[in-house]
Structures are given as structure tokens and as C-alpha cells.
Protein backbone atom coordinates (compact mmCIF):
# COMPACT_ATOMS: atom_id res chain seq x y z
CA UNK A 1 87.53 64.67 -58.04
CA UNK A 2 86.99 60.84 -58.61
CA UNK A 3 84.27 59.88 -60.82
CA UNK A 4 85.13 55.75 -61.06
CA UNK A 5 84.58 53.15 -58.38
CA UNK A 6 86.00 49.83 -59.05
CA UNK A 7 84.16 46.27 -58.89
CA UNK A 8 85.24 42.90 -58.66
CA UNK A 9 83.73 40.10 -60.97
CA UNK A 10 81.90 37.93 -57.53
CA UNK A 11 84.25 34.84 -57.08
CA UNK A 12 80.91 32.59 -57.37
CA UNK A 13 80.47 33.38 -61.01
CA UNK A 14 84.60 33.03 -61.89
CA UNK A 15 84.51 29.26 -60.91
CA UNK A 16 81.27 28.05 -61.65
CA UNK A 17 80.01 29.72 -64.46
CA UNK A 18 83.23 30.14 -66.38
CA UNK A 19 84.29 26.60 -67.02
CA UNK A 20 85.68 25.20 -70.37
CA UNK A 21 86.12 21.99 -70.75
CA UNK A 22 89.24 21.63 -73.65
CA UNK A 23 91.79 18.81 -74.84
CA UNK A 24 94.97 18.86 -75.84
CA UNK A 25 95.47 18.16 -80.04
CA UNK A 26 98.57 18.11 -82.19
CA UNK A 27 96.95 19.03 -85.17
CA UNK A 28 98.36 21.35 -87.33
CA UNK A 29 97.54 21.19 -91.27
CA UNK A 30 94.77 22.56 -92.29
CA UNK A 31 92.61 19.57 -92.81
CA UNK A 32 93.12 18.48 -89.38
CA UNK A 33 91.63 21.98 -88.11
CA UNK A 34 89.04 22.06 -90.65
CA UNK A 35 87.70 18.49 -88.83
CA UNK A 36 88.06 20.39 -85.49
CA UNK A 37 85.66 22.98 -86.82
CA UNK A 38 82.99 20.48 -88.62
CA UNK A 39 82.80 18.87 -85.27
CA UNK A 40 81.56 21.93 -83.58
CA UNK A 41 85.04 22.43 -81.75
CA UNK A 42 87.51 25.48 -81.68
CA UNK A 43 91.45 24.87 -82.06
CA UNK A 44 93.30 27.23 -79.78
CA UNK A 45 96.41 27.91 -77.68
CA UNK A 46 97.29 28.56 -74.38
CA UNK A 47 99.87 30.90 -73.60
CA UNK A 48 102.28 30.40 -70.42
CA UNK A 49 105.04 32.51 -69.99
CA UNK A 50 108.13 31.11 -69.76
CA UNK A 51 106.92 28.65 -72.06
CA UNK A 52 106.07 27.42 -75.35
CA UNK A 53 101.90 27.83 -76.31
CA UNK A 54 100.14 24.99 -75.87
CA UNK A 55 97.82 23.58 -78.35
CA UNK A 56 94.12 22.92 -76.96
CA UNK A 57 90.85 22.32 -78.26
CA UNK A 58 87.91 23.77 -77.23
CA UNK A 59 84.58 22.63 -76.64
CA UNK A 60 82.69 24.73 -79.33
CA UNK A 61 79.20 24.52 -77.66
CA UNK A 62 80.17 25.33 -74.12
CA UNK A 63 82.14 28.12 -75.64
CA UNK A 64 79.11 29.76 -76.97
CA UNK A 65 76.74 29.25 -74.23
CA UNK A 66 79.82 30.87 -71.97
CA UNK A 67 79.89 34.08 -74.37
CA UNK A 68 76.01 34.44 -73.88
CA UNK A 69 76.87 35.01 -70.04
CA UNK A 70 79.29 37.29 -70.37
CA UNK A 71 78.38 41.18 -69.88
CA UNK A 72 79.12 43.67 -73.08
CA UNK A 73 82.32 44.57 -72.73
CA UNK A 74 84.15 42.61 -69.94
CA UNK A 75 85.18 39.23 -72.18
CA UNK A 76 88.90 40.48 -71.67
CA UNK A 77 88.33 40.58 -67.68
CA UNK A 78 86.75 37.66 -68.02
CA UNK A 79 88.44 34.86 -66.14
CA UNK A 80 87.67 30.74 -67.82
CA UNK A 81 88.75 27.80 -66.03
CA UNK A 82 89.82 25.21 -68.15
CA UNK A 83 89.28 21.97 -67.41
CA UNK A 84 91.36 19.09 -69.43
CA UNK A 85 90.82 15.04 -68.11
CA UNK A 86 93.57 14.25 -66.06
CA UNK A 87 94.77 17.64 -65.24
CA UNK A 88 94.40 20.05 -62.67
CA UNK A 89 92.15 22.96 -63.81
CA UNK A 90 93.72 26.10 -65.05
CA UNK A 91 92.67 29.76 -64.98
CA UNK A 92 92.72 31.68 -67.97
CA UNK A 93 91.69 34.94 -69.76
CA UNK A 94 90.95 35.42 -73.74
CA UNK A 95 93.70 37.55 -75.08
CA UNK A 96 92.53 37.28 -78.75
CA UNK A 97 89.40 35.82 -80.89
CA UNK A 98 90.18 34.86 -84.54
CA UNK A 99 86.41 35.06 -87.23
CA UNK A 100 86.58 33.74 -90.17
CA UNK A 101 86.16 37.12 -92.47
CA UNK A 102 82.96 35.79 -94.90
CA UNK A 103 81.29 33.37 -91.93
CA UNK A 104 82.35 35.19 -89.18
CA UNK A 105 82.37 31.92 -87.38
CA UNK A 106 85.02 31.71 -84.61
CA UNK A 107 87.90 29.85 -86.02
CA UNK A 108 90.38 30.14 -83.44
CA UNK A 109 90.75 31.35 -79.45
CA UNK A 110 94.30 32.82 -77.98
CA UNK A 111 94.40 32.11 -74.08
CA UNK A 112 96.85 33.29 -71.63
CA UNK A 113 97.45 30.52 -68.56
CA UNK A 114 97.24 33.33 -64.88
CA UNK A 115 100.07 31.74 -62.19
CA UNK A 116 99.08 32.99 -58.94
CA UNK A 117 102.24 34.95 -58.28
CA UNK A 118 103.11 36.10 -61.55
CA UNK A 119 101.23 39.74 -62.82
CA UNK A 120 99.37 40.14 -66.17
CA UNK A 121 98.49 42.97 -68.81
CA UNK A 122 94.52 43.27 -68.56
CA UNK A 123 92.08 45.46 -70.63
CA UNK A 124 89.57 46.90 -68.24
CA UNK A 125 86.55 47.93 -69.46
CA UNK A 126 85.39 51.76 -68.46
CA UNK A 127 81.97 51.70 -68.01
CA UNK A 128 79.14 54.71 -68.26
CA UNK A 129 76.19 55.19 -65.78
CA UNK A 130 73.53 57.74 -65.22
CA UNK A 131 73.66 58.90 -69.08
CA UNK A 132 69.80 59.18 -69.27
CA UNK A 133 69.96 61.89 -66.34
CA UNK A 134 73.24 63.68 -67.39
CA UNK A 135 73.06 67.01 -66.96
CA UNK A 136 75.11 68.50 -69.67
CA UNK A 137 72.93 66.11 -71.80
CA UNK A 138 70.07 68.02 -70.67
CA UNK A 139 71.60 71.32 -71.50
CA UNK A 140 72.42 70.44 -74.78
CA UNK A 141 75.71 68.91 -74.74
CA UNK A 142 76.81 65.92 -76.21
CA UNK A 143 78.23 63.27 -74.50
CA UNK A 144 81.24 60.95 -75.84
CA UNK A 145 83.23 58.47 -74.32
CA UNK A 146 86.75 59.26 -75.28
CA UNK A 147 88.92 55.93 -74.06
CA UNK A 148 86.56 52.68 -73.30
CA UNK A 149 89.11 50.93 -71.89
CA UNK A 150 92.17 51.36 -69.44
CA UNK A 151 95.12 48.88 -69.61
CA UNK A 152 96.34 47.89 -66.27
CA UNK A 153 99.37 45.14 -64.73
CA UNK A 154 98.05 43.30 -61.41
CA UNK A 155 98.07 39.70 -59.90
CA UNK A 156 95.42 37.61 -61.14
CA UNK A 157 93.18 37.53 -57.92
CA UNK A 158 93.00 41.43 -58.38
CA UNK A 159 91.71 41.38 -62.27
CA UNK A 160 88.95 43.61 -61.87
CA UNK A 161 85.60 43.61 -64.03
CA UNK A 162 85.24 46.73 -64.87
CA UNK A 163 85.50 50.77 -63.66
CA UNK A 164 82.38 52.39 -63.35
CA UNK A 165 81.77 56.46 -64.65
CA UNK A 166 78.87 58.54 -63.10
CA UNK A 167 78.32 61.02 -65.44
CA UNK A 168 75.12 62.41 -63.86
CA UNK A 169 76.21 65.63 -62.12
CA UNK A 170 78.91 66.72 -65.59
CA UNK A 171 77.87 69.37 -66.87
CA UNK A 172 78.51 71.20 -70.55
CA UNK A 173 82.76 71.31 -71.35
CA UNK A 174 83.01 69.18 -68.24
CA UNK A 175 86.02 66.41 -68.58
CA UNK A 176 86.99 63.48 -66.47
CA UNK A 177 90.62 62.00 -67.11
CA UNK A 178 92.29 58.58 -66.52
CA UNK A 179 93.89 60.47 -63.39
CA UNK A 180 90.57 60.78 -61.88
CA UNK A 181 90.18 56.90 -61.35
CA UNK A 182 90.22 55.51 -58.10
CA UNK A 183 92.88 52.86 -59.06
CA UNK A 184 93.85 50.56 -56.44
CA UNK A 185 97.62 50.24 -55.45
CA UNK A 186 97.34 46.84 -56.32
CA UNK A 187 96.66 47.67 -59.80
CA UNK A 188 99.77 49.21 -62.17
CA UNK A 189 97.72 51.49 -65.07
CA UNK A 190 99.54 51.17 -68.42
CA UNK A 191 98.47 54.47 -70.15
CA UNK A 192 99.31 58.13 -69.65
CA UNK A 193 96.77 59.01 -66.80
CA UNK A 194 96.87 62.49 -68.17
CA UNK A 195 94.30 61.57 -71.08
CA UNK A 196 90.64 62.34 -71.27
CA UNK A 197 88.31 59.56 -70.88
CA UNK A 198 84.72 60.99 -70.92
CA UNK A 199 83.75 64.68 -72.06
CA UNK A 200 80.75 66.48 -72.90
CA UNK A 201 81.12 68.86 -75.50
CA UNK A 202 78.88 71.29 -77.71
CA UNK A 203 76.68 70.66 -80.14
């Protein structure tokens, strides 16, 4: 029984609404990324494989007006274009945020460069609908989301946003595995398909 439809993140909102601008920098003490920071900035990298990381800077403010449009959840199916003078724009996903542990102030952004023939390792998001109306919810169950997210390998033009869970009709004891996912040949799942994902058990 499949339980998870798939959706796309709509082209439209990948290449407008997603763009960074970002500058190369060389700057490596500490003092020199300190003055990144105090000028509203972000020091990252840009990982190409194949290839050593490439130091960028990131336009702090953009950065955080971009993180108020992205939905709970999907920043690592997110897809940024980053735009540097001179260069042609690149597309890129956040593998890793660094916070700075009493501030919790974003002190540093990992990014990994997508080539248009060459696959990537993606977190995808599993995502819960009709909870409100569940039906083993209603009997007195209790719902719990076992795995919220399902690795997967895939070109980047088939990076999906998200899966999608009804859990309306499950009922009390009722499970729904990995294996139930309707997972597109074009995507290559990284995780035993054998695990549960969503159950409702007793109270």
C-alpha cells in the first residue's frame, strides 16, 4: 500500500527566489572572519567534487531574508543559486550550518556546488498530513513519526522537496515503512527500506 506521493520544489521559486549573491575571500585567521561577521556577512565554502572547497562569502542579509522563505523542514532540498560578479551563477544546496554555541548567530555555511550530470546525497524531508482527522488518533492511539527524513542519490534536476504521508485512514497498531514510498526510479534511497517511518501505537 503506498501512503507517500512525491513533489517537486516549482522551478519558478528555485531561480528566482533562491538567489545568493557571495564573493570569493582568502581570509583565514580569525580576525579576518571576525570582520566578515561585524559586517553582517557569513564566511563559507563551497564544495565541488573533484576539487578543493572554495572559500566564499556570503551576503549575511540576503541569507536571512532567504531562510524566512524557506518551508520547515526542506532547507536541505533547498536549491540557492549563487551569484559571484564576473561568474556564471552556480547551483547549490546547504550541506551544513555552523551557530555560534552562546549567540547562536550563524557563523559559518557549508555548500555543495550540483554539476548537471553528476548525482548527489540529499536529505528529503518526510512530511505528515491529515493528523487532525487520523483515525487511530481518534481511537485513542498515539501517533509518532518514527524517521523524518529519507536519504536519497539522484541528479540535481530530480532533488525533490519533500514526500508527503496521509495518515488519515491508519488506524490503532497501523505502520507505514520506507518500502511503502512511491520512490521514483530516478531517485536511489540510501536507507534500509525495511524500517518504520510512521506508527500509531497505544496509549
Amino acid at each position: 500500500m503506498s501512503f507517500a506521493k512525491l513533489e517537486g520544489l516549482p522551478k519558478q521559486f528555485l531561480e528566482e527566489k533562491m538567489k545568493l549573491n557571495v564573493s570569493k575571500r582568502k581570509a583565514e585567521k580569525k580576525s579576518e572572519l571576525s570582520a566578515i561577521r561585524r559586517e553582517g556577512n557569513i564566511p563559507a565554502i563551497v564544495y565541488i567534487r573533484g576539487k578543493e572547497g572554495e572559500k566564499i562569502t556570503v551576503d549575511g542579509t540576503l541569507f536571512s531574508a532567504l531562510m524566512r522563505k524557506v518551508l520547515p523542514g526542506r532547507l536541505s532540498t533547498t536549491i540557492f543559486e549563487l551569484e559571484e560578479k564576473g561568474i556564471k551563477p552556480r547551483r547549490a544546496i546547504l550541506k551544513d550550518i555552523t551557530y555560534d554555541p552562546v549567540s547562536y548567530e550563524i557563523i559559518h555555511l557549508d555548500f555543495e556546488e550540483l554539476l548537471p550530470q553528476t548525482t548527489v546525497s540529499v536529505k528529503v524531508p518526510i512530511e505528515l498530513t491529515g493528523v487532525v482527522d487520523c483515525v487511530g488518533v481518534k481511537l485513542g492511539g498515539i501517533l509518532r513519526q518514527v524517521i523524518r527524513t529519507l536519504r536519497v542519490r539522484c541528479l540535481p534536476e530530480n532533488i525533490p522537496s519533500h514526500f508527503q504521508v496521509d495518515v488519515k485512514n491508519m488506524g490503532v497498531n497501523e505502520v507505514r515503512k520506507l518500502v511503502d514510498l512511491e520512490i521514483p526510479e530516478t531517485l536511489r534511497p540510501l536507507a534500509d527500506l525495511d524500517e518504520v517511518a510512521v506508527v500509531i501505537g497505544k496509549r
